[in-house]
Protein backbone atom coordinates (compact mmCIF):
# COMPACT_ATOMS: atom_id res chain seq x y z
CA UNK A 1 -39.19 80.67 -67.69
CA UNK A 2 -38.63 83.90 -69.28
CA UNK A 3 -35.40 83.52 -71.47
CA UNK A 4 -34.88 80.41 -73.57
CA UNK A 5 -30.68 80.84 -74.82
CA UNK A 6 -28.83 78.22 -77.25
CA UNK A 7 -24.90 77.97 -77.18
CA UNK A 8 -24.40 77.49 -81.22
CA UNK A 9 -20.96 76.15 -83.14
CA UNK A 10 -18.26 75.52 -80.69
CA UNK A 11 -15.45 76.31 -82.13
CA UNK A 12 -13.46 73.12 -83.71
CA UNK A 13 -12.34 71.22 -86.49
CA UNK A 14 -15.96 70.34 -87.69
CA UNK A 15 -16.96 73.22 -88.68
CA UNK A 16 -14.96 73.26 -91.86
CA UNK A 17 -18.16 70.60 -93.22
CA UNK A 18 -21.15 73.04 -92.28
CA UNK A 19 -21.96 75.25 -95.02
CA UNK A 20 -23.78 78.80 -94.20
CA UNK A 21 -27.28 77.23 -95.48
CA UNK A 22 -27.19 74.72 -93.25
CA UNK A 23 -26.29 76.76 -90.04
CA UNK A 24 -28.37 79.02 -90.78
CA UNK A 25 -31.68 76.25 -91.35
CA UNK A 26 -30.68 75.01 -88.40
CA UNK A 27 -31.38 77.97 -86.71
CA UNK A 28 -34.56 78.48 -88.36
CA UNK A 29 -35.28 75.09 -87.89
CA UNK A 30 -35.25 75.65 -84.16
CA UNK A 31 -37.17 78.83 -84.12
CA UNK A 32 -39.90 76.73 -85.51
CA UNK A 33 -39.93 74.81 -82.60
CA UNK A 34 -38.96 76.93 -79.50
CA UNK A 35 -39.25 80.58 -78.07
CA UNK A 36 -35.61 81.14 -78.58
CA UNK A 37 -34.68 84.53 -76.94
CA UNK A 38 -30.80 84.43 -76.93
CA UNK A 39 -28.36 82.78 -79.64
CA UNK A 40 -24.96 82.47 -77.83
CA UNK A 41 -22.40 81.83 -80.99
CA UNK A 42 -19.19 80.48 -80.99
CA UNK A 43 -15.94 81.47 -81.45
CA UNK A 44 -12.98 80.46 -84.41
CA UNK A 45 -16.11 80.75 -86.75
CA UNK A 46 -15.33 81.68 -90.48
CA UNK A 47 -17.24 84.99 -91.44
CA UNK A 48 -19.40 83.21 -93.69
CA UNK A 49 -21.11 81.05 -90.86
CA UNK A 50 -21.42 83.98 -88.47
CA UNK A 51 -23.02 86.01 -91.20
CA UNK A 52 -25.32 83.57 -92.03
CA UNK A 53 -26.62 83.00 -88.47
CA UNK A 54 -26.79 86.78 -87.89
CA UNK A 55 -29.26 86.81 -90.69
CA UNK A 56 -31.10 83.98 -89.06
CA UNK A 57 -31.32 85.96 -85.55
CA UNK A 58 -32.37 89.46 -87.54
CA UNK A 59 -35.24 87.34 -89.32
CA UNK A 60 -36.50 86.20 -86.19
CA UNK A 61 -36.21 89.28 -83.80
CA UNK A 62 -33.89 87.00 -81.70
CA UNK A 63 -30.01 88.88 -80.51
CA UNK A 64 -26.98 87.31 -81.54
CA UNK A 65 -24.02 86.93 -78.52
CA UNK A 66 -20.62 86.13 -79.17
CA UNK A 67 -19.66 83.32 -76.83
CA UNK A 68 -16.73 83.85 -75.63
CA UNK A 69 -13.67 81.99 -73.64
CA UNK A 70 -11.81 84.82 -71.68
CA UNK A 71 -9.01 83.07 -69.75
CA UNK A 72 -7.69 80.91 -71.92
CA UNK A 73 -6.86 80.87 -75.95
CA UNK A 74 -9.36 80.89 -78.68
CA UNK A 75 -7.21 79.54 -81.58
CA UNK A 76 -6.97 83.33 -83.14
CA UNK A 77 -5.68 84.29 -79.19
CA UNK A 78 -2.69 82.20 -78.38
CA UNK A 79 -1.60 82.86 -74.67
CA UNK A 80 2.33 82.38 -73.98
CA UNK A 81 2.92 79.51 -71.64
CA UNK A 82 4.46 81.89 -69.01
CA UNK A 83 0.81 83.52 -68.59
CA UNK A 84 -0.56 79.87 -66.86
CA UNK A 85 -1.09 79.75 -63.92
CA UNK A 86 1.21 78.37 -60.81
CA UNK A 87 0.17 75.45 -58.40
CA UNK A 88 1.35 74.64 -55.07
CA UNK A 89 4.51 72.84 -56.10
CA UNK A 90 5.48 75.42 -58.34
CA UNK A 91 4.15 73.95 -61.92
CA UNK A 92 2.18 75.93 -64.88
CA UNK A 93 -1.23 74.36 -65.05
CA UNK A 94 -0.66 72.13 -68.21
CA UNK A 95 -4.87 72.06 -68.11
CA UNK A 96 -7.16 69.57 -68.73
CA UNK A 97 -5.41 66.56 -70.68
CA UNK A 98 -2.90 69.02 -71.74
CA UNK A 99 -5.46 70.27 -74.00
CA UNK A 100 -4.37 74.41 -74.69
CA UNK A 101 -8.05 75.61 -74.15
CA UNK A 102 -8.27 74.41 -70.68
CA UNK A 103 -5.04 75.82 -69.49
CA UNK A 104 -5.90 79.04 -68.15
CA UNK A 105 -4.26 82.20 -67.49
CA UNK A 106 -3.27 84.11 -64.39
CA UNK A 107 -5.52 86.90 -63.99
CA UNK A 108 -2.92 89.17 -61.99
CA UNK A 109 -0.41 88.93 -65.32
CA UNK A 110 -0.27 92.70 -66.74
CA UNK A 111 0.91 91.37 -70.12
CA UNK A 112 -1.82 88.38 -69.84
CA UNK A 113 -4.36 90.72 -68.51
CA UNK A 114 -3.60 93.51 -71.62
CA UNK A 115 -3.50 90.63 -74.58
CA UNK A 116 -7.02 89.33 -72.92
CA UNK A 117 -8.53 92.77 -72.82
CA UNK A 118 -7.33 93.80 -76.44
CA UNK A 119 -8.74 90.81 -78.00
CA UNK A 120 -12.01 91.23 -76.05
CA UNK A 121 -11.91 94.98 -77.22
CA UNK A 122 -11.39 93.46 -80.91
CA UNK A 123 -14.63 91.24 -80.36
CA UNK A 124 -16.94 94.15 -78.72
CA UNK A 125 -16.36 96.24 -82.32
CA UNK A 126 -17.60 93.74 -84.09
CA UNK A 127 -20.85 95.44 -85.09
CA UNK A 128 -22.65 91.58 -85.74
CA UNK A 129 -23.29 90.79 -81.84
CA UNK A 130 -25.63 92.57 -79.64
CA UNK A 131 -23.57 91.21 -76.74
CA UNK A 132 -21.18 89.04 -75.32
CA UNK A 133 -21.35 85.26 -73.63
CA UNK A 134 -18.32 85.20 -71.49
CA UNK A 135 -17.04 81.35 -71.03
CA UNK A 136 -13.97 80.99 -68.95
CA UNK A 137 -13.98 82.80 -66.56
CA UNK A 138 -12.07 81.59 -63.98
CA UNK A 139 -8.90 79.89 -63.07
CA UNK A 140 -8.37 75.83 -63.40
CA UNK A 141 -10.36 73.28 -61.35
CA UNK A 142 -7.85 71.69 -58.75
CA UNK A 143 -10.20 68.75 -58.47
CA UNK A 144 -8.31 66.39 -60.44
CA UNK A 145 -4.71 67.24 -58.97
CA UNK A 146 -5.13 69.33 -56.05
CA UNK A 147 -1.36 70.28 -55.71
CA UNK A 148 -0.69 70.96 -59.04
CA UNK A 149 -3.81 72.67 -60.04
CA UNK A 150 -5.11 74.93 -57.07
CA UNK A 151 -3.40 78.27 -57.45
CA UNK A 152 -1.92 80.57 -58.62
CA UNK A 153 1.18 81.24 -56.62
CA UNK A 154 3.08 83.10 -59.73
CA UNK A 155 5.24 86.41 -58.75
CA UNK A 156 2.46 88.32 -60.12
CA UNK A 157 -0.29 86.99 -58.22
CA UNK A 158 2.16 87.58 -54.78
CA UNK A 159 2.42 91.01 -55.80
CA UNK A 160 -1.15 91.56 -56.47
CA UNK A 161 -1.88 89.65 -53.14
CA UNK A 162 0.64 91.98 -51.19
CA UNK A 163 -1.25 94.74 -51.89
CA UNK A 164 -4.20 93.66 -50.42
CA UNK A 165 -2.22 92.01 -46.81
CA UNK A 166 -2.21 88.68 -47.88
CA UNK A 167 1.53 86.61 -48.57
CA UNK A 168 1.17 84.53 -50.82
CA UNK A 169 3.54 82.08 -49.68
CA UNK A 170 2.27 81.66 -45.94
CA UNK A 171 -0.58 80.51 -48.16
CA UNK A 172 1.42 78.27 -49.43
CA UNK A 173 3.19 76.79 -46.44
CA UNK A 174 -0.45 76.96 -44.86
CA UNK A 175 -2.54 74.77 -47.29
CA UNK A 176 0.81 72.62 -48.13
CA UNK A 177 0.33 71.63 -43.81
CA UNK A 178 -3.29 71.07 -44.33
CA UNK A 179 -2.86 68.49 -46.70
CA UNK A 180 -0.59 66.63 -44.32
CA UNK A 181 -3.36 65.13 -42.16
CA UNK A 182 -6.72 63.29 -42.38
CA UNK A 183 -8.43 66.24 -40.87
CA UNK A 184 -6.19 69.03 -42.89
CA UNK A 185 -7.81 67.48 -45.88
CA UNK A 186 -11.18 67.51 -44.73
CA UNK A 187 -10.71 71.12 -44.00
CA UNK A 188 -9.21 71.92 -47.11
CA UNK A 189 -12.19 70.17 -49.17
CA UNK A 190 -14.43 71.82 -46.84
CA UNK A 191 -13.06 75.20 -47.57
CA UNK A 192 -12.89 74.76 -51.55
CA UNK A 193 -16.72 74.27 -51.25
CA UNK A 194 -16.94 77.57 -49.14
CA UNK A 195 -18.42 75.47 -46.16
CA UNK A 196 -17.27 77.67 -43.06
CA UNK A 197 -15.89 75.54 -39.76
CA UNK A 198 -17.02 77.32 -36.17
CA UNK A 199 -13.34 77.19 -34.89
CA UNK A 200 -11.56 77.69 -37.97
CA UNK A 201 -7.56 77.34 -37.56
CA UNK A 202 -4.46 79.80 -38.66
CA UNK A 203 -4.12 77.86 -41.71
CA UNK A 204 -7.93 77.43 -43.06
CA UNK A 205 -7.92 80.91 -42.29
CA UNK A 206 -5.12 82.00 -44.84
CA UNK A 207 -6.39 79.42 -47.51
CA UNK A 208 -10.22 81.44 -46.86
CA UNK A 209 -8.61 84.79 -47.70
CA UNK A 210 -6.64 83.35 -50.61
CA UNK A 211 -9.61 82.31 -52.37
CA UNK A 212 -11.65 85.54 -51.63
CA UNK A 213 -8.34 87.21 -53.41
CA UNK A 214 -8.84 84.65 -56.10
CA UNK A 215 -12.38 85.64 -56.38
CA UNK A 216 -11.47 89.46 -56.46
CA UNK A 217 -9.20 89.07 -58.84
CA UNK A 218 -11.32 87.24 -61.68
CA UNK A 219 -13.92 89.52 -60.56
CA UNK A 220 -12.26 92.53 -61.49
CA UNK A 221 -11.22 91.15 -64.99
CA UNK A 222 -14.85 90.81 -65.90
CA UNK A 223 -15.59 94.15 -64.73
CA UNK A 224 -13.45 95.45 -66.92
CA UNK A 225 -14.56 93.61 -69.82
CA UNK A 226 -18.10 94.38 -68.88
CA UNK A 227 -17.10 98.19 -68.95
CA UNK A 228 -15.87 97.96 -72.18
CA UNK A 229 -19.11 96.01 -73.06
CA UNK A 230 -21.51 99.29 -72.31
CA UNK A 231 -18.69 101.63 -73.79
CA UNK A 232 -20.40 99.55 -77.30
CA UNK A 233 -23.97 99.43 -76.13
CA UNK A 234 -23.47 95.27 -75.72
CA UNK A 235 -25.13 93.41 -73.01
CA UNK A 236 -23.07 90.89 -71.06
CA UNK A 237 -23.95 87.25 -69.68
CA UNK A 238 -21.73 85.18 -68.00
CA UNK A 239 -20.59 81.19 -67.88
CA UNK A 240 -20.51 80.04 -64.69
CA UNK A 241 -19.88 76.61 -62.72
CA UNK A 242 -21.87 75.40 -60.86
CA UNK A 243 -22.91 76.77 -58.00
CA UNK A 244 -21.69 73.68 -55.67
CA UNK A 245 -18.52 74.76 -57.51
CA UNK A 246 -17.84 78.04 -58.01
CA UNK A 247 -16.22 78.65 -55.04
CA UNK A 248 -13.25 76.14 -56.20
CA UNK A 249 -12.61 78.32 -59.24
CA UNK A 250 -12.58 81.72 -57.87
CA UNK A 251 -16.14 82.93 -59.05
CA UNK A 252 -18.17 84.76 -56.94
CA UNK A 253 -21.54 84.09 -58.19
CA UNK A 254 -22.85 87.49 -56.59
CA UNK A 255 -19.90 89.96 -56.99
CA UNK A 256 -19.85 88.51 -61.09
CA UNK A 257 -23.89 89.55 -60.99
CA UNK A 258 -23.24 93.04 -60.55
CA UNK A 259 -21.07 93.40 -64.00
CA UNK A 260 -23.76 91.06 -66.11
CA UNK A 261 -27.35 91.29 -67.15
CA UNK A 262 -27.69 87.19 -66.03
CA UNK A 263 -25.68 84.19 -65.31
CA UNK A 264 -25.66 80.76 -66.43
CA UNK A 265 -25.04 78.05 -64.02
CA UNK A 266 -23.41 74.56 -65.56
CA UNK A 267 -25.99 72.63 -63.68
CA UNK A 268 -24.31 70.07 -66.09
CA UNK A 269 -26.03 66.66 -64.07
CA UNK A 270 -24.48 63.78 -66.10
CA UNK A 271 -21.37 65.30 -67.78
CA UNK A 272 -18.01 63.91 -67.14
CA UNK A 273 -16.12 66.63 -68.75
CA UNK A 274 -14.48 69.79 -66.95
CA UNK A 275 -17.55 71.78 -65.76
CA UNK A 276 -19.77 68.73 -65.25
CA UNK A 277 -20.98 68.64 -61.64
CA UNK A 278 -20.35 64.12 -61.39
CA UNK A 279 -16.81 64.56 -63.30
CA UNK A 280 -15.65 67.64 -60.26
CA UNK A 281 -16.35 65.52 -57.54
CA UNK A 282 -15.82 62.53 -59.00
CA UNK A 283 -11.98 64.22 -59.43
CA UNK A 284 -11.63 64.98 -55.94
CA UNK A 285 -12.86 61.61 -54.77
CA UNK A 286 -10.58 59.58 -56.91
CA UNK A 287 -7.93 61.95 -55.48
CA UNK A 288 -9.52 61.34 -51.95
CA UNK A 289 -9.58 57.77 -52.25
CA UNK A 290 -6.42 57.21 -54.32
CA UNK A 291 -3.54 59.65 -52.72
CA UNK A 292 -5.31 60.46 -49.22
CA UNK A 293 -6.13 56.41 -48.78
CA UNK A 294 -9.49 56.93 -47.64
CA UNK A 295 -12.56 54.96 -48.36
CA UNK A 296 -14.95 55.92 -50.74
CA UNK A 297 -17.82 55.92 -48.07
CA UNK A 298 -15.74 58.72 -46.14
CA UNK A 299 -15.19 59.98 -49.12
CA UNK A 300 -18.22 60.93 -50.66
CA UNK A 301 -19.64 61.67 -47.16
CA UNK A 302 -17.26 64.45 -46.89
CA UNK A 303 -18.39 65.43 -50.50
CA UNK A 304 -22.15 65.22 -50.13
CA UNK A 305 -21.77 67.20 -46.58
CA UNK A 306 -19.43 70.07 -48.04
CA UNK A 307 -21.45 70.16 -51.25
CA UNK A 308 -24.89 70.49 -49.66
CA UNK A 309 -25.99 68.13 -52.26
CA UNK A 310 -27.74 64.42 -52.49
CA UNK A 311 -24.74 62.20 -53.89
CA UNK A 312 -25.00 58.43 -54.78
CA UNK A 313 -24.02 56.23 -52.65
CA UNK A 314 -20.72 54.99 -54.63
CA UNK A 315 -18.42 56.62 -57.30
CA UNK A 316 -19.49 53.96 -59.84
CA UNK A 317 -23.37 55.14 -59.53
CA UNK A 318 -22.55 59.28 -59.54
CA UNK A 319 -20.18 58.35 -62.71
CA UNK A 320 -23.53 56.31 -64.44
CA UNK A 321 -26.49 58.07 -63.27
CA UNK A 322 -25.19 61.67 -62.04
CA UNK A 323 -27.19 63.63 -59.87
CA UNK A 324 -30.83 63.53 -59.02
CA UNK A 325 -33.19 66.15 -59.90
CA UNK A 326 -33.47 66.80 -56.24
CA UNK A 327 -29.76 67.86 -56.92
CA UNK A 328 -30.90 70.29 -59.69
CA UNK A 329 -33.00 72.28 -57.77
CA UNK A 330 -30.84 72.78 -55.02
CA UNK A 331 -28.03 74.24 -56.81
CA UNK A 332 -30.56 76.51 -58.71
CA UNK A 333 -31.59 77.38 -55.13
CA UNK A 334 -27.76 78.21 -54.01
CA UNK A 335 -27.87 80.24 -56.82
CA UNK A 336 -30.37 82.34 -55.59
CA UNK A 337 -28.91 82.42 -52.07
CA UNK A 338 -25.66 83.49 -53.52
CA UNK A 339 -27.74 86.67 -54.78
CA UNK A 340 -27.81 85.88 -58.33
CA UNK A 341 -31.13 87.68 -59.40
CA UNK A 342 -31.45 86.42 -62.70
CA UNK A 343 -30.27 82.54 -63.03
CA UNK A 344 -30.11 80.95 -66.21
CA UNK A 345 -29.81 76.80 -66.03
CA UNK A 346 -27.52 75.02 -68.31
CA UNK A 347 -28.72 71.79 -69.30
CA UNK A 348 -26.70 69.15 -71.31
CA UNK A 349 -28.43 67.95 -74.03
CA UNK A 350 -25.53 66.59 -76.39
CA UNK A 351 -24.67 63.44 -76.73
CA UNK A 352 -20.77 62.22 -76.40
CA UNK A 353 -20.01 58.91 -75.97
CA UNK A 354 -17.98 58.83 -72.44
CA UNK A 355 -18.89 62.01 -70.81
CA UNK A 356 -22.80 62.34 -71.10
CA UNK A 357 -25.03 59.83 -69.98
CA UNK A 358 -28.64 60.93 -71.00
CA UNK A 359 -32.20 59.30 -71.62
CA UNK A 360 -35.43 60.67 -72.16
CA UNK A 361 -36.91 60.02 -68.98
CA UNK A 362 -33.90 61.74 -67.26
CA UNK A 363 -34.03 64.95 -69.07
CA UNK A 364 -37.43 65.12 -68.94
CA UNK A 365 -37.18 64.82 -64.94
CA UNK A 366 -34.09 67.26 -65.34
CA UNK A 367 -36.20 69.58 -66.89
CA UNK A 368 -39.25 69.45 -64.42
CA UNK A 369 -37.10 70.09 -61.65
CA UNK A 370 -35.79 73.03 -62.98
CA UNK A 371 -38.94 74.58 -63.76
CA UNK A 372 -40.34 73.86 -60.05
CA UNK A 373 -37.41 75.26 -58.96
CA UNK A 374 -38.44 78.69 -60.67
CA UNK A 375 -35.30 79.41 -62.85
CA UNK A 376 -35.47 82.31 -64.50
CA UNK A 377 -34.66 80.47 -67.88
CA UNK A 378 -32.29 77.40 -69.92
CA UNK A 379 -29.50 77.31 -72.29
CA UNK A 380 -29.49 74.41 -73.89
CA UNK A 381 -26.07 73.33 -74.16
CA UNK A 382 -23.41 72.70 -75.19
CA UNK A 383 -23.70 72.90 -78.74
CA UNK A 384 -27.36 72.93 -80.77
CA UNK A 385 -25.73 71.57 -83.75
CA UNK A 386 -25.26 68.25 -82.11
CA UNK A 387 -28.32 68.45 -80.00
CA UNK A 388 -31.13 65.49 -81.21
CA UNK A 389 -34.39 66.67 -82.63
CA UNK A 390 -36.12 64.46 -79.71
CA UNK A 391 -34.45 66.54 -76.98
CA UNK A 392 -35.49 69.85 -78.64
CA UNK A 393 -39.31 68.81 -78.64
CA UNK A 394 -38.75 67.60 -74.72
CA UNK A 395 -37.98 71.22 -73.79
CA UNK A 396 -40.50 72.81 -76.29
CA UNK A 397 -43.24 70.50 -74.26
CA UNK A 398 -41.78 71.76 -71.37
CA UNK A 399 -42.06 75.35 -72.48
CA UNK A 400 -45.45 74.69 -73.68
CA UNK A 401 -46.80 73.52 -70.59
């Protein structure tokens, strides 16, 4: 594995107790240990911790990246409410738990798209980063509440859609009928995964080319970003789901590869948090079992077939154990199918009581598969502050070996 990246500081309330010195020996601390080659830090930081870790990085040789969330608010960026997103039945995304960073924006809103790309312009003059981490880059995960989530139907997005042949609203009316019968559901799960049925009908045809738009369309805001990016000499890397995943959220794992120097898959195993791999599908098979009445066997058949991945057996085991290293190295491998030349693996290595489940002998597994799966480097994630001492030394064995 040639690149070895750490996502440092999320931004939050704690960092008000971490003085420069110890963000910075932290740092240090860790390039003790491991051949750190990329420091992705966050955002919201106060200018004394972000000086302090630039000084780390400059000691050791090692470039500092801004990590970045584009779609959404950063604290300093505060989106208006009429930016979200629409869902099928017509509702703003109110995002995960109503939580303001996981509401995300419409990418085909002119004022939304102009306040994102003057704040990013902001960021990319900031003469501290060598280049940009962009997180968030995508639109809301319907897996939770498919009706209310999957979009965006907004005015703007019609428009934008109109130009390119596609009406929005026989979307709409389309994926609204699918999700009216047993096997209108399976084709609607199936299509979110991008699995492709022989004899496809009119309305899995519309809900295809709506999320090919949807991919175009966050596509094209990266681009843009990534333009500005070279304008300043900065190198970009990019956030991605999962590769299972991606297709759900509008990224386009090979059309994003052309605008960044690498990608980052959350190959997030055992996380039960927006992102994780278990908590997705564990989302749409609550919502499977719970709204569409069927049984969880069907269920996570359906999920395990249109996934291309080795599930557990029940929802209880994929919510306490996760997904096999087996699992790992397949999505690293769809990855590379989906002609991502450089692919970065993002391993969870933080503990938080009710949405990580890890133990040493897992991560160490985790890790093994990813290397025989040939990734082209880690980032340990999500945030090294938090990150145990033990866990660092598994991956520095790992790199060692």
């Amino acid at each position: 594995m040639h690149t070895l990246a750490v996502q440092y500081l999320q931004s939050g309330p704690h960092l008000a107790a971490i003085t420069p010195q110890a963000a910075r020996a932290k740092l240090q601390e860790t390039f003790e240990r491991l051949p750190i080659t990329h420091v992705l830090l966050g955002w919201g930081l106060p200018d004394t911790l972000t000086d302090a870790c630039k000084a780390a990085c400059e000691r050791a040789g090692v470039p500092l990246y801004r990590w970045q969330p584009v779609l959404t608010g950063d604290g300093q960026f505060q989106p208006a409410e009429a930016w979200r997103t629409v869902g099928l039945t017509g509702e703003r995304s109110a995002g995960f738990h109503d939580v303001a960073e996981f509401a995300f924006l419409c990418s085909n809103h002119p004022q939304a798209q102009d306040a994102v790309l003057a704040h990013m312009r902001a960021i990319l003059h900031d003469g501290r980063y060598d280049g940009v981490f962009l997180d968030r880059i995508r639109y809301n995960s319907p897996a939770l509440h498919p009706a209310r989530e999957f979009g965006c139907f907004c005015t703007h997005c019609q428009r934008a859609a109109a130009r390119e042949g596609l009406a929005l609203e026989a979307v709409r009316a389309a994926v609204l009928r699918l999700l009216q019968t047993p096997s209108g559901v399976a084709s609607f799960v199936a299509a979110l995964f991008g699995q492709h049925e022989a004899h496809a009908s009119p309305e899995v045809a519309l809900l295809r080319a709506f999320l090919d738009f949807r991919e175009r369309s966050v596509t094209r805001v990266v681009q843009r970003i990534a333009a500005m990016a070279s304008e300043q000499d900065k190198a970009v890397g990019l956030d991605c789901f999962s590769p299972t995943l991606t297709r759900m959220v509008g990224q386009n794992l090979a059309a994003l590869g052309q605008h960044s120097a690498w990608i980052k898959i959350m190959s997030y195993a055992h996380t039960l948090g927006p992102a994780g791999i278990p908590f997705e599908l564990l989302g749409l098979a609550d919502w499977l079992c719970g709204e569409q009445g069927w049984t969880e066997a069907r269920a996570l058949e359906l999920l395990a077939r249109a996934a291309d991945l080795p599930l557990p057996n029940s929802r209880r085991a994929l919510r306490e154990q996760g997904l096999s290293p087996a699992a790992l190295r397949t999505e690293v491998q769809h990855a590379k199918q989906a002609g991502v030349s450089v692919v970065l693996a993002g391993i969870e290595l933080v503990e938080v009581a009710g949405v990580t489940h890890l133990h040493p002998q897992q991560i160490a597994a985790d890790l093994a598969a990813l290397r025989s799966a040939e990734v082209n480097g880690l980032v340990l994630s999500w945030d090294l502050w938090d990150i145990p001492l033990a866990h660092l030394e598994r991956v520095a064995h790992v790199c060692a070996g």
